[in-house]
C-alpha atoms as a PDB file:
ATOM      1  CA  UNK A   1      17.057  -8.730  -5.216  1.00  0.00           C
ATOM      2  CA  UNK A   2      13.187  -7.442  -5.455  1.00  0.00           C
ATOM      3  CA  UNK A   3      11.637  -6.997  -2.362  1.00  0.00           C
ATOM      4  CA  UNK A   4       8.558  -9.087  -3.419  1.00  0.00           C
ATOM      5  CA  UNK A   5       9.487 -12.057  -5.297  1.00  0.00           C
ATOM      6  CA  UNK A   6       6.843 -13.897  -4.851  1.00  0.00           C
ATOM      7  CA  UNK A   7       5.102 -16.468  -2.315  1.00  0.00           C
ATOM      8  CA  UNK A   8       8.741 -18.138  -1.478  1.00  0.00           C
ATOM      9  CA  UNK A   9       9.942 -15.050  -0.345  1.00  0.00           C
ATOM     10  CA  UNK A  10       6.654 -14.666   1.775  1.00  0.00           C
ATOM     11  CA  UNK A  11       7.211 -17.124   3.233  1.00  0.00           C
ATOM     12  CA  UNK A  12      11.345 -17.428   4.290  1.00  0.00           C
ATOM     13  CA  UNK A  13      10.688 -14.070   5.350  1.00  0.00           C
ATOM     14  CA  UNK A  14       7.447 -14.762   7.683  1.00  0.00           C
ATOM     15  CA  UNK A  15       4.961 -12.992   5.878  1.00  0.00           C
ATOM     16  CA  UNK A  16       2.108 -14.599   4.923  1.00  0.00           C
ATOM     17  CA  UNK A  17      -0.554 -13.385   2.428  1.00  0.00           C
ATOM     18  CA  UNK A  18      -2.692 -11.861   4.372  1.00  0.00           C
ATOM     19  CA  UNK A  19       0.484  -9.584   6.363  1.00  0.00           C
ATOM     20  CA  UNK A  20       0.834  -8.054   3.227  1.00  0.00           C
ATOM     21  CA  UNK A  21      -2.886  -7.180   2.337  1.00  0.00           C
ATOM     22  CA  UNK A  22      -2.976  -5.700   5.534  1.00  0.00           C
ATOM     23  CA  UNK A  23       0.239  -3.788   5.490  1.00  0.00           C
ATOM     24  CA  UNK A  24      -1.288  -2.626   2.052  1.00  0.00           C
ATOM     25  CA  UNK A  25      -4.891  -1.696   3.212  1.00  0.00           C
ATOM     26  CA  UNK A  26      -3.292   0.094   6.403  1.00  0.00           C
ATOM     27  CA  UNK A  27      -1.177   2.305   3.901  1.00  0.00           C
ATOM     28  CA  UNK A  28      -3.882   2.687   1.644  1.00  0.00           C
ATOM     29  CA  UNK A  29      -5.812   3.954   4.139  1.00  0.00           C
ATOM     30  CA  UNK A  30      -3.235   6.238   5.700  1.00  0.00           C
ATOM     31  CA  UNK A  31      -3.237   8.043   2.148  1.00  0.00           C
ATOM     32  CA  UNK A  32      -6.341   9.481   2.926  1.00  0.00           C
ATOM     33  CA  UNK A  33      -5.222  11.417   6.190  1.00  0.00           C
ATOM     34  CA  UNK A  34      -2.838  13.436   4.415  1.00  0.00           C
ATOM     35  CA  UNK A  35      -3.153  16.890   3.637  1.00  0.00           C
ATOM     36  CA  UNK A  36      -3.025  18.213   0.177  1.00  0.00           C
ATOM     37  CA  UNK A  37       0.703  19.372   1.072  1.00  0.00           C
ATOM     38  CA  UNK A  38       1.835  15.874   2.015  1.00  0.00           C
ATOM     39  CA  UNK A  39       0.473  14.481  -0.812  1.00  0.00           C
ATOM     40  CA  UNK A  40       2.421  17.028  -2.875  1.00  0.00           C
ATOM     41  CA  UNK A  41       5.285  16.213  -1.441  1.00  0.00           C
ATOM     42  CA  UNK A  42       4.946  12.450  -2.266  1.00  0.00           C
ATOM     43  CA  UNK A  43       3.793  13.322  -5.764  1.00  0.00           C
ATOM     44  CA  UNK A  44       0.286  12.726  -5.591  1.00  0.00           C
ATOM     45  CA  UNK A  45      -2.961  14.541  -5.806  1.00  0.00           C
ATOM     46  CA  UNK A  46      -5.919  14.692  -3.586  1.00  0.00           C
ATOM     47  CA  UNK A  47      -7.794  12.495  -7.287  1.00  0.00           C
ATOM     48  CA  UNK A  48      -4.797   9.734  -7.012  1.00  0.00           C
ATOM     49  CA  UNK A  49      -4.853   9.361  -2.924  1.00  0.00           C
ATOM     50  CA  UNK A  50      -8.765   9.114  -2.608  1.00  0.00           C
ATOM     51  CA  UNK A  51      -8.374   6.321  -6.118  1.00  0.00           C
ATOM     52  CA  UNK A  52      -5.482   4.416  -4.012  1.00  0.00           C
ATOM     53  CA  UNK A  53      -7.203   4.752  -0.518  1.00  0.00           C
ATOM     54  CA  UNK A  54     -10.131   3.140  -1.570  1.00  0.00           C
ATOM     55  CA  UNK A  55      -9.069   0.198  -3.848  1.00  0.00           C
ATOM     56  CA  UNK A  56      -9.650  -3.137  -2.617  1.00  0.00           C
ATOM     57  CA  UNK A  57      -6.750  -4.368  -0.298  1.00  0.00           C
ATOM     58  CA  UNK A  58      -6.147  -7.819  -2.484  1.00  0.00           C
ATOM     59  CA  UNK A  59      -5.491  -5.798  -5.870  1.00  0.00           C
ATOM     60  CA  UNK A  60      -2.381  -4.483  -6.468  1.00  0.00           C
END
């Protein structure tokens, strides 16, 4: 089973909408505290954090 599938699971699970944009903006935003090694280690460069850090919470 997906972890998202959609607003039913939201929902049976307790998470409403707006959980997961913040869950999502909170991460995004911890993406920009990393050093360059962290990011490294998670595959990512300095470019891709800073693109994914500052994206709008509600797009995916």
């Amino acid at each position: 089973m997906a972890l998202f599938d959609g607003m039913t699971t939201w929902r049976r699970g307790g998470w409403s909408r707006w959980r997961w944009y913040l869950l999502r903006r909170r991460t995004r935003r911890e993406l920009l505290l990393l050093n360059d090694r962290q990011l490294a280690d998670i595959g990512l460069t300095r470019a891709d954090a800073w693109r994914e850090g500052y994206k709008p919470f509600w797009r995916e």
